[in-house]
Protein backbone atom coordinates (compact mmCIF):
# COMPACT_ATOMS: atom_id res chain seq x y z
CA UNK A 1 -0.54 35.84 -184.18
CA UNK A 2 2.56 35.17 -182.06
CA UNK A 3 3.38 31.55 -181.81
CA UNK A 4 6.40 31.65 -179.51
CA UNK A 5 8.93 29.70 -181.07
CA UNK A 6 7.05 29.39 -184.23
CA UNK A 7 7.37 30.91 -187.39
CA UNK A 8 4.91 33.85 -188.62
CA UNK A 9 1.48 31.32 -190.07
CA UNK A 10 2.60 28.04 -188.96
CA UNK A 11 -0.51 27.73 -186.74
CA UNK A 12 -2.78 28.94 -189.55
CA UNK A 13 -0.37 25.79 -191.62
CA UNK A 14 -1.09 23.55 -189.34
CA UNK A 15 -5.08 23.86 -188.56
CA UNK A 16 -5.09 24.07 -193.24
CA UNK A 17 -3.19 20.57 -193.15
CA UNK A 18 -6.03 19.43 -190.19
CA UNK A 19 -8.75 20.22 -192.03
CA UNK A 20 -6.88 19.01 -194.89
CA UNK A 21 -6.10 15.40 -194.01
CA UNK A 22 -9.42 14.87 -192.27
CA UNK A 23 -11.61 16.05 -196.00
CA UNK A 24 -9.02 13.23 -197.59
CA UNK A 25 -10.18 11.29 -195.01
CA UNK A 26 -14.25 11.67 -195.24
CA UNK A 27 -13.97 11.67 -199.34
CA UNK A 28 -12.60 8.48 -199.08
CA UNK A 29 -14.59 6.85 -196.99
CA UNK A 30 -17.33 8.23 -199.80
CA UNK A 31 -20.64 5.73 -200.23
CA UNK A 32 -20.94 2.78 -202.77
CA UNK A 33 -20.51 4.05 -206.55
CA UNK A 34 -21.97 2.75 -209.68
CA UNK A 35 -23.73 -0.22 -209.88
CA UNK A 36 -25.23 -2.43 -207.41
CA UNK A 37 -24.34 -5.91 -207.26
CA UNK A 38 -26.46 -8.99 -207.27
CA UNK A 39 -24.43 -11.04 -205.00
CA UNK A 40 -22.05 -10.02 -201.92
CA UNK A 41 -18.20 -9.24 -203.36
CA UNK A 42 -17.45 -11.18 -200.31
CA UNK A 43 -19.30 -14.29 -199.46
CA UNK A 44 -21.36 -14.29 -202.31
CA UNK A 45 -24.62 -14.36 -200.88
CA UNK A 46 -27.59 -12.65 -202.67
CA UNK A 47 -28.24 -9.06 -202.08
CA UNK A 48 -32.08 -8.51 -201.69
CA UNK A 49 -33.28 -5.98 -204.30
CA UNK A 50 -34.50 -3.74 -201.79
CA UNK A 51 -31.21 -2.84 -200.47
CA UNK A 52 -30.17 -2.92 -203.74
CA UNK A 53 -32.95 -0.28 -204.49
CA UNK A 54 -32.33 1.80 -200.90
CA UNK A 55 -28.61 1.77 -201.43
CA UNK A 56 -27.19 2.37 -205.26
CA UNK A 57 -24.21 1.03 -205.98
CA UNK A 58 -23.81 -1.43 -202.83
CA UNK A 59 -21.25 -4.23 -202.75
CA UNK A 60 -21.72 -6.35 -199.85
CA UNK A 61 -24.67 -8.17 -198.25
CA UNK A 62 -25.90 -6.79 -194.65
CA UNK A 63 -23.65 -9.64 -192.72
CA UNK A 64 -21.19 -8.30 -194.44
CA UNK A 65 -21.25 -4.89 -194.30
CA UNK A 66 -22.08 -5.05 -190.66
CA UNK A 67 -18.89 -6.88 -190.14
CA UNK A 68 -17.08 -4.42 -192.00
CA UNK A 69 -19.11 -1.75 -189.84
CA UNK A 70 -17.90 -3.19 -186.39
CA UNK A 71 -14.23 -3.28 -187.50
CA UNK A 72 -14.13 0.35 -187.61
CA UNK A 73 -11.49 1.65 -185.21
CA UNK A 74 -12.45 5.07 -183.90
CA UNK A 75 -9.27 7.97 -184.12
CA UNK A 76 -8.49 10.27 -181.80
CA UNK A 77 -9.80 13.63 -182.10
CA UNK A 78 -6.65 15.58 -181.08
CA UNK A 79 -4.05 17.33 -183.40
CA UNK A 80 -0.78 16.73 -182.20
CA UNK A 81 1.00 17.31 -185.48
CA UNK A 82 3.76 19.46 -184.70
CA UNK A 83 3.13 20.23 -180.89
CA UNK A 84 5.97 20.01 -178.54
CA UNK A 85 3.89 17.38 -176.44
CA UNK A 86 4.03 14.79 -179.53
CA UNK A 87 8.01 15.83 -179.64
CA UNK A 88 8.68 14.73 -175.65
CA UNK A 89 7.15 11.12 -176.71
């Protein structure tokens, strides 16, 4: 594939590191391991046994995790690594 003033694969390279960094990404954002606690890592307030039951291996209460939730900061969905538009900035 001609990439102008690429080398010969670096577009294949570059879509491989993508995909790369964003699995990294996903496995570690992976769900609560191992066992679930009785009482919230973080305040300390009792977990109810049915989340307990619904969710194996869960760490924080629902206050909690629903603070943690809303904190999430959303990332852009476009590569720039390496394009000459992220070079001009």
């Amino acid at each position: 594939m001609a990439g102008g003033w690429s080398r010969d694969g670096a577009v294949s390279e570059q879509i491989e590191a993508s995909i790369s960094d964003e699995l990294k990404r996903l496995q570690a954002r992976r769900g609560p391991v191992g066992e679930s606690l009785a009482e919230c890592a973080e305040c300390g307030e009792p977990i109810p046994q049915k989340r307990r039951d619904a969710i194996p291996g869960v760490k924080l209460c629902i206050d909690c995790q629903q603070d943690r939730d809303g904190a999430y900061q959303a990332r852009g969905g476009i590569n720039r690594r390496g394009s000459k538009d992220s070079q001009l900035k």
